[in-house]
C-alpha atoms as a PDB file:
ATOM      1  CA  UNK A   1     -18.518  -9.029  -0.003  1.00  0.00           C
ATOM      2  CA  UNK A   2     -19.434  -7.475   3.340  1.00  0.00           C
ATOM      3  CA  UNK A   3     -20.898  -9.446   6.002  1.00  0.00           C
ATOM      4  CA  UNK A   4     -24.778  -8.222   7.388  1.00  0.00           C
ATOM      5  CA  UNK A   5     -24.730  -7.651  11.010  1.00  0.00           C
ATOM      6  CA  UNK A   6     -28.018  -6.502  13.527  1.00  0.00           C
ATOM      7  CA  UNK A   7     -28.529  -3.243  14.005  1.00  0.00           C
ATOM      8  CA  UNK A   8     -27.328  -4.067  17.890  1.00  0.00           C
ATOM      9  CA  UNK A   9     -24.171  -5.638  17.503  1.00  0.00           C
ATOM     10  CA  UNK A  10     -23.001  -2.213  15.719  1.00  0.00           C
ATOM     11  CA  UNK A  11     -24.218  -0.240  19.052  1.00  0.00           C
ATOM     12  CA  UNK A  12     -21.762  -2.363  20.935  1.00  0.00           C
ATOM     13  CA  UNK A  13     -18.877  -2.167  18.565  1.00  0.00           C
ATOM     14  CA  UNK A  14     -18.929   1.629  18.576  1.00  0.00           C
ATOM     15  CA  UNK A  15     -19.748   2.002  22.320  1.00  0.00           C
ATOM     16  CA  UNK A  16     -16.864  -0.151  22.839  1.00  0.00           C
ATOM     17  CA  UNK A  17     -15.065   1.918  20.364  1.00  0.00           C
ATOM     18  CA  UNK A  18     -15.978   5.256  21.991  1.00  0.00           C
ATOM     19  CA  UNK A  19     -14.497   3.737  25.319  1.00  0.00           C
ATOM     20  CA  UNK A  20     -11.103   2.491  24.081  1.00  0.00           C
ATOM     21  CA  UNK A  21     -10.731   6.118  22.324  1.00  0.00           C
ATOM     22  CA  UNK A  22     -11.529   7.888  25.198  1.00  0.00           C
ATOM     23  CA  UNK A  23      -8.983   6.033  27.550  1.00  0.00           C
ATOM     24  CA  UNK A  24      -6.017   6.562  24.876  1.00  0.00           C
ATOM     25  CA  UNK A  25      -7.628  10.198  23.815  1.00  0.00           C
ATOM     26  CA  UNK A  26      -8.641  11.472  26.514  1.00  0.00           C
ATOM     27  CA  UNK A  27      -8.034  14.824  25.193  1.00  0.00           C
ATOM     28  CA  UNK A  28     -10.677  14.105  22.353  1.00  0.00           C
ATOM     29  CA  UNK A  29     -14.039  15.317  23.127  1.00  0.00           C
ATOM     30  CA  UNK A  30     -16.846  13.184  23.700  1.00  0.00           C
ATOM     31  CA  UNK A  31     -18.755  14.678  20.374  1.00  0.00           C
ATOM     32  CA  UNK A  32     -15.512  14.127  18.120  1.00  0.00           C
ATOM     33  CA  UNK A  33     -15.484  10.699  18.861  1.00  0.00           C
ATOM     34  CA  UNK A  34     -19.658  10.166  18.492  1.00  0.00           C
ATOM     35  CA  UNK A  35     -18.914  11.633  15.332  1.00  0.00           C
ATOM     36  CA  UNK A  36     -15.969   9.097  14.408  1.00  0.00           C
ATOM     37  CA  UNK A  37     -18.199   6.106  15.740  1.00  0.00           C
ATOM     38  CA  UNK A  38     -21.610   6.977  13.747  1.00  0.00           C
ATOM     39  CA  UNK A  39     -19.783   7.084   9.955  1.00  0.00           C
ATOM     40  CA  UNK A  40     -17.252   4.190  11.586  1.00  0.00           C
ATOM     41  CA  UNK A  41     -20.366   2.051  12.246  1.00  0.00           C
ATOM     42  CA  UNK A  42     -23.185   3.830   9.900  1.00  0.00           C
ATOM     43  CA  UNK A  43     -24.846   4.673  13.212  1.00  0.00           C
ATOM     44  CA  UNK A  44     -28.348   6.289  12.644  1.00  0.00           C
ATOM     45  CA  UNK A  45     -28.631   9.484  14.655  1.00  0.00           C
ATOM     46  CA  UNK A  46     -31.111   8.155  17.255  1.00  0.00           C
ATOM     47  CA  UNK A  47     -28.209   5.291  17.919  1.00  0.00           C
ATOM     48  CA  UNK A  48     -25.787   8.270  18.287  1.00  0.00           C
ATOM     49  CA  UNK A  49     -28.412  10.267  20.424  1.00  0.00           C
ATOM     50  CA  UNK A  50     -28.672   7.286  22.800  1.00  0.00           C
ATOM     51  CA  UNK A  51     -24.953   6.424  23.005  1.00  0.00           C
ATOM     52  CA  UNK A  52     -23.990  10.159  23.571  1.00  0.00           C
ATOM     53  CA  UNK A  53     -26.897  10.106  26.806  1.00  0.00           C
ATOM     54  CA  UNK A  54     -25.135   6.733  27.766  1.00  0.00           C
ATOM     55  CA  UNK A  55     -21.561   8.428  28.403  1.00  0.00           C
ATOM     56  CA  UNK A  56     -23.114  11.709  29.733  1.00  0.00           C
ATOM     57  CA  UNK A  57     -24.645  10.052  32.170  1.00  0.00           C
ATOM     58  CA  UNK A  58     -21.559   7.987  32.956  1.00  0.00           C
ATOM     59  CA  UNK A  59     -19.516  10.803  33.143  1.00  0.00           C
ATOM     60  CA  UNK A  60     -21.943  13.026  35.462  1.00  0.00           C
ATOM     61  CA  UNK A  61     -22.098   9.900  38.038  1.00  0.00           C
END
């Protein structure tokens, strides 16, 4: 039986997934791992849009 978890809790999970990835991958890019995260976490592509602006901007600061 699988457990039903908010919508937010699985925006954390895969931004903290995308992080840990990209500090032991660094040679993955940033869209193969959005990728990986959204069917990981059955992120809907607004989630993915918004977590994909989150790291850009990180990485551009």
């Amino acid at each position: 039986m699988s457990t039903i978890m908010p919508q937010g809790e699985l925006v954390r999970k895969a931004v903290a997934f995308i992080a840990e990835q990209r500090e032991q991958h660094s040679e993955k890019s940033l869209t193969c791992l959005l990728d990986e995260a959204g069917m990981r976490f059955n992120l809907p592509p607004l989630d993915a849009a918004a977590i994909e602006r989150l790291f850009q901007k990180k990485d551009s600061a």
